[in-house]
N, C-alpha and C. Protein backbone atom coordinates (compact mmCIF):
# COMPACT_ATOMS: atom_id res chain seq x y z
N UNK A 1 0.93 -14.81 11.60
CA UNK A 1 2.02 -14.18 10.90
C UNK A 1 3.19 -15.16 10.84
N UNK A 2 3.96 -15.17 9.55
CA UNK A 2 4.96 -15.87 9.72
C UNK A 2 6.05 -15.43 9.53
N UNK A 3 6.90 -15.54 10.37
CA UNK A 3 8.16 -15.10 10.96
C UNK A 3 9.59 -15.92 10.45
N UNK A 4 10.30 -15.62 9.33
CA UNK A 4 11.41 -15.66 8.87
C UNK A 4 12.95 -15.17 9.14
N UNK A 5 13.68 -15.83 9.55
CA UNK A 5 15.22 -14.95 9.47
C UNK A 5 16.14 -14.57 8.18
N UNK A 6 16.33 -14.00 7.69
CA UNK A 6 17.08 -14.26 6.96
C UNK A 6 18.58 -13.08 6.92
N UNK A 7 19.16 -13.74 6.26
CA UNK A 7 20.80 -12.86 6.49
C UNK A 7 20.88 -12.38 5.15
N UNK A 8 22.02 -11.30 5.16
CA UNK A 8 22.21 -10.41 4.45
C UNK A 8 22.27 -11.30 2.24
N UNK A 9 21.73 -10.86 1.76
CA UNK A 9 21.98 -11.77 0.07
C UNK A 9 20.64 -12.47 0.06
N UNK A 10 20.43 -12.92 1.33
CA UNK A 10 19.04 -14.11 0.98
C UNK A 10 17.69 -13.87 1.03
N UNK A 11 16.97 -14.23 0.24
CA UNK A 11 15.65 -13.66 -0.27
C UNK A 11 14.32 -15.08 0.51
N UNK A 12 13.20 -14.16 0.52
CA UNK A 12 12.01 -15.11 -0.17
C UNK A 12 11.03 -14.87 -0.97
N UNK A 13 10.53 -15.94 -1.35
CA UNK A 13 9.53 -16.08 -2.38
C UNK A 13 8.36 -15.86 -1.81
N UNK A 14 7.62 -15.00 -2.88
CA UNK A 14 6.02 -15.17 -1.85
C UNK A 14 5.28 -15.11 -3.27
N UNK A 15 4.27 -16.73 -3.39
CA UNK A 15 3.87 -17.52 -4.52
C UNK A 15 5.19 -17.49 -5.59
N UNK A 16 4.79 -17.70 -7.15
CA UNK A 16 6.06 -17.68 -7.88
C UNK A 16 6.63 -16.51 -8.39
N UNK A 17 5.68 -15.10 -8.43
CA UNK A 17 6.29 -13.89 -9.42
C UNK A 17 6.62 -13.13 -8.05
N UNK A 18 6.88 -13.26 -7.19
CA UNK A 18 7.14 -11.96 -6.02
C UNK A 18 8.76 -12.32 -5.13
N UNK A 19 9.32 -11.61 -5.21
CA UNK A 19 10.61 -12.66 -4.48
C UNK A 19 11.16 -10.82 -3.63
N UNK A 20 11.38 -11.27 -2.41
CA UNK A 20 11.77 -9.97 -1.55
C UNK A 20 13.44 -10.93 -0.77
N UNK A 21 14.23 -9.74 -1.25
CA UNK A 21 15.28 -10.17 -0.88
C UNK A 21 15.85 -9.24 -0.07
N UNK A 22 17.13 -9.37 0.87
CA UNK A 22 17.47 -8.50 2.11
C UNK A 22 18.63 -8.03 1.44
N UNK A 23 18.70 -6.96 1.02
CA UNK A 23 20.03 -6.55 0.36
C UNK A 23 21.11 -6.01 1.15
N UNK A 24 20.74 -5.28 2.71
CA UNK A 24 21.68 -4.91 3.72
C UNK A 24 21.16 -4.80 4.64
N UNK A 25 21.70 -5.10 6.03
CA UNK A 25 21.55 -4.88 7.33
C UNK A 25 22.41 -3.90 7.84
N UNK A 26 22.19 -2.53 8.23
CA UNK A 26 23.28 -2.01 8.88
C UNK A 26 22.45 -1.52 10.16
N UNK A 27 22.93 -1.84 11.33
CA UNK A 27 22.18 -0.91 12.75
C UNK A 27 20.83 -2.11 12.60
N UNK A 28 20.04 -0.95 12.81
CA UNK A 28 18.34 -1.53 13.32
C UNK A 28 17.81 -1.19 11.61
N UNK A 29 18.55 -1.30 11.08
CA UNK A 29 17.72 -0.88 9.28
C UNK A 29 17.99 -2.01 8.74
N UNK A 30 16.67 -2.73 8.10
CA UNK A 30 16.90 -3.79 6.99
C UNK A 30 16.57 -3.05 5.52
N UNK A 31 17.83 -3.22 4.47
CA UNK A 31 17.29 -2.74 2.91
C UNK A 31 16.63 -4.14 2.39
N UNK A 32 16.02 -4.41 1.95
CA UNK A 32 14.82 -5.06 1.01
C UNK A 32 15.09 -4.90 -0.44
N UNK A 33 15.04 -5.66 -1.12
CA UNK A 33 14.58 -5.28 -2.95
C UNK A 33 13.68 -6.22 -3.23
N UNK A 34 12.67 -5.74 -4.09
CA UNK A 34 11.58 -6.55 -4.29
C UNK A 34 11.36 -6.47 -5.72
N UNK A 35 11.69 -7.95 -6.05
CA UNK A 35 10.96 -8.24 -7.78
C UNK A 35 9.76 -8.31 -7.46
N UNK A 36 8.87 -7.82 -8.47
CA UNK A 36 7.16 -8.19 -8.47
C UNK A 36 6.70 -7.58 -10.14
N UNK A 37 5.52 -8.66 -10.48
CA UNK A 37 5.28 -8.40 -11.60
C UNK A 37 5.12 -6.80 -11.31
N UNK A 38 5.23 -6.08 -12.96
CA UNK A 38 5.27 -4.65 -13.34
C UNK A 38 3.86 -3.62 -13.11
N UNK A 39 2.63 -4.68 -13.23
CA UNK A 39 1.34 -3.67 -13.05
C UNK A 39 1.30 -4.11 -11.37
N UNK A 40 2.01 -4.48 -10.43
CA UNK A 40 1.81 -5.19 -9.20
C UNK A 40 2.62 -3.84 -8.30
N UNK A 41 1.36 -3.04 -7.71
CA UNK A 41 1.59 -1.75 -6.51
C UNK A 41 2.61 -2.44 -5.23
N UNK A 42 3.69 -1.83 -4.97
CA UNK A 42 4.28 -2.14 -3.67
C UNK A 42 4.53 -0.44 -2.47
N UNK A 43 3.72 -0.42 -1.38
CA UNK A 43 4.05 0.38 -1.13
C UNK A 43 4.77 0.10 0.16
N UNK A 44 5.13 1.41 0.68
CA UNK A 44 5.41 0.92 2.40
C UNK A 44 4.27 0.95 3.33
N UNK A 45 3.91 0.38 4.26
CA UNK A 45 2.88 0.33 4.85
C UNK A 45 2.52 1.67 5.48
N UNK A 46 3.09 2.65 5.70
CA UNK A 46 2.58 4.05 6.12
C UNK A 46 2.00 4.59 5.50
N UNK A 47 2.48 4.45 3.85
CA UNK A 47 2.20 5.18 2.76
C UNK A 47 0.81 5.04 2.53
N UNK A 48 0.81 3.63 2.22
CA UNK A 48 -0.52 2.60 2.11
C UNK A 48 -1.70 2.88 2.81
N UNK A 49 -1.50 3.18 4.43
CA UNK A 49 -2.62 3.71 5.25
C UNK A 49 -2.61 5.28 5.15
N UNK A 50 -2.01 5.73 4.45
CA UNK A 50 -2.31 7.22 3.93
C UNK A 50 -3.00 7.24 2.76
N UNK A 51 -2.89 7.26 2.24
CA UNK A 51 -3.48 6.72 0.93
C UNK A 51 -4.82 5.41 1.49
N UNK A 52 -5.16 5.19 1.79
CA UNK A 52 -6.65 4.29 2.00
C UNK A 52 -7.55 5.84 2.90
N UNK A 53 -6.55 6.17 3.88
CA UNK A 53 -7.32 7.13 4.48
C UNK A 53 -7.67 8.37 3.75
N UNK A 54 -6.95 9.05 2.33
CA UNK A 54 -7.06 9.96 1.67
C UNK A 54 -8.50 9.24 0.91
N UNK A 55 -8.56 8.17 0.65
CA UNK A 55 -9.30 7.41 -0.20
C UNK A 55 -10.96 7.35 0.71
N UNK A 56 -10.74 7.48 2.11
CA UNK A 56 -11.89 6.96 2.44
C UNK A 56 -12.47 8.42 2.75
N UNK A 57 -11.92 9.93 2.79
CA UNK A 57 -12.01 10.67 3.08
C UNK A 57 -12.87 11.38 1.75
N UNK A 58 -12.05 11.22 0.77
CA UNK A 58 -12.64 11.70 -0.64
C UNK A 58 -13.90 10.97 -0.34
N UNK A 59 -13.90 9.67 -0.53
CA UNK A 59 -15.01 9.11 -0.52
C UNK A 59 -16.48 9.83 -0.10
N UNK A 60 -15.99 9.79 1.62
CA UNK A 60 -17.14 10.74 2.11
C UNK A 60 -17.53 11.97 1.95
N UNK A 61 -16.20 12.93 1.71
CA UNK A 61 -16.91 14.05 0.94
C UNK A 61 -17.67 14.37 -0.50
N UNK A 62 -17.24 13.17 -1.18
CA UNK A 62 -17.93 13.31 -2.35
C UNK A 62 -20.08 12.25 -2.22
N UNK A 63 -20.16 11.95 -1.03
CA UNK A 63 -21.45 11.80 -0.83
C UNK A 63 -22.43 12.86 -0.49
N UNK A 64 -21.07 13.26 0.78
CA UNK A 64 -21.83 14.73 0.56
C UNK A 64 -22.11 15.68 -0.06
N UNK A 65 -21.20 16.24 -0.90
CA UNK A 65 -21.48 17.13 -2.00
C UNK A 65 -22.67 16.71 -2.74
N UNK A 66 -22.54 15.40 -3.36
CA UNK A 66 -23.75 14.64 -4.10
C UNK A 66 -25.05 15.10 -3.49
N UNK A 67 -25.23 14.97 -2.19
CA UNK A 67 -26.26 14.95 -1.60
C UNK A 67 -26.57 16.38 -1.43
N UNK A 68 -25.79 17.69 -1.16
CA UNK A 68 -25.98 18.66 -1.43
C UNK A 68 -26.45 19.22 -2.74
N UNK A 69 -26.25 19.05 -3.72
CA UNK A 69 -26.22 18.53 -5.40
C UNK A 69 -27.80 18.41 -5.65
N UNK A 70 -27.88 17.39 -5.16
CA UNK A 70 -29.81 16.48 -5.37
C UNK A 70 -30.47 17.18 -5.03
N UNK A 71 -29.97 17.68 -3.19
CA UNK A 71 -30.84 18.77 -2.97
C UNK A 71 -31.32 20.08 -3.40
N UNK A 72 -30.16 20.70 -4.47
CA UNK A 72 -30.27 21.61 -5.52
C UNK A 72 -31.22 21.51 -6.51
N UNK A 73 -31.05 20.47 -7.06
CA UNK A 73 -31.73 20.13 -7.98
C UNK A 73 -33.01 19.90 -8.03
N UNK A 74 -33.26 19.19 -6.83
CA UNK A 74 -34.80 18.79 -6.52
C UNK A 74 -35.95 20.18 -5.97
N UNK A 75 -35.04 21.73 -6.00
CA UNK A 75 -36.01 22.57 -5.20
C UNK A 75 -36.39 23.17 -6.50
N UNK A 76 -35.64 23.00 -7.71
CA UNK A 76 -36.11 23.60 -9.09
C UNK A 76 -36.76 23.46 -9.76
């Protein structure tokens, strides 16, 4: 991991279209603004592992159903 300081106004670049800049520090809260190309998803990382886990959940219930499904089908 790489580990940056930066103070309040100053940004970085990450490759050439992504630039995350620190817009305020107040207390233990950093604000952030982030340019990134327009079709380019930014979430917060909580969100993100909610969403993978909603994702892996559908997932498995929809094997099962399937498989309940086949088994319908196949006694007819």
């Amino acid at each position: 991991m790489l580990v940056l300081t930066r103070r309040s106004d100053e940004s970085i670049r990450l490759g050439e279209e992504i630039i995350v800049k620190v817009v305020e520090i107040k207390g233990n809260q950093v604000r952030l603004g982030i340019v990134a190309p327009k079709g380019l998803r930014v979430y917060r990382e909580e969100l993100y592992q909610r969403i993978a886990e909603e994702n892996r959940l559908s997932a498995a219930s929809g094997l099962e159903a399937f498989d309940r499904l086949r088994g319908v089908f196949r006694k007819g």
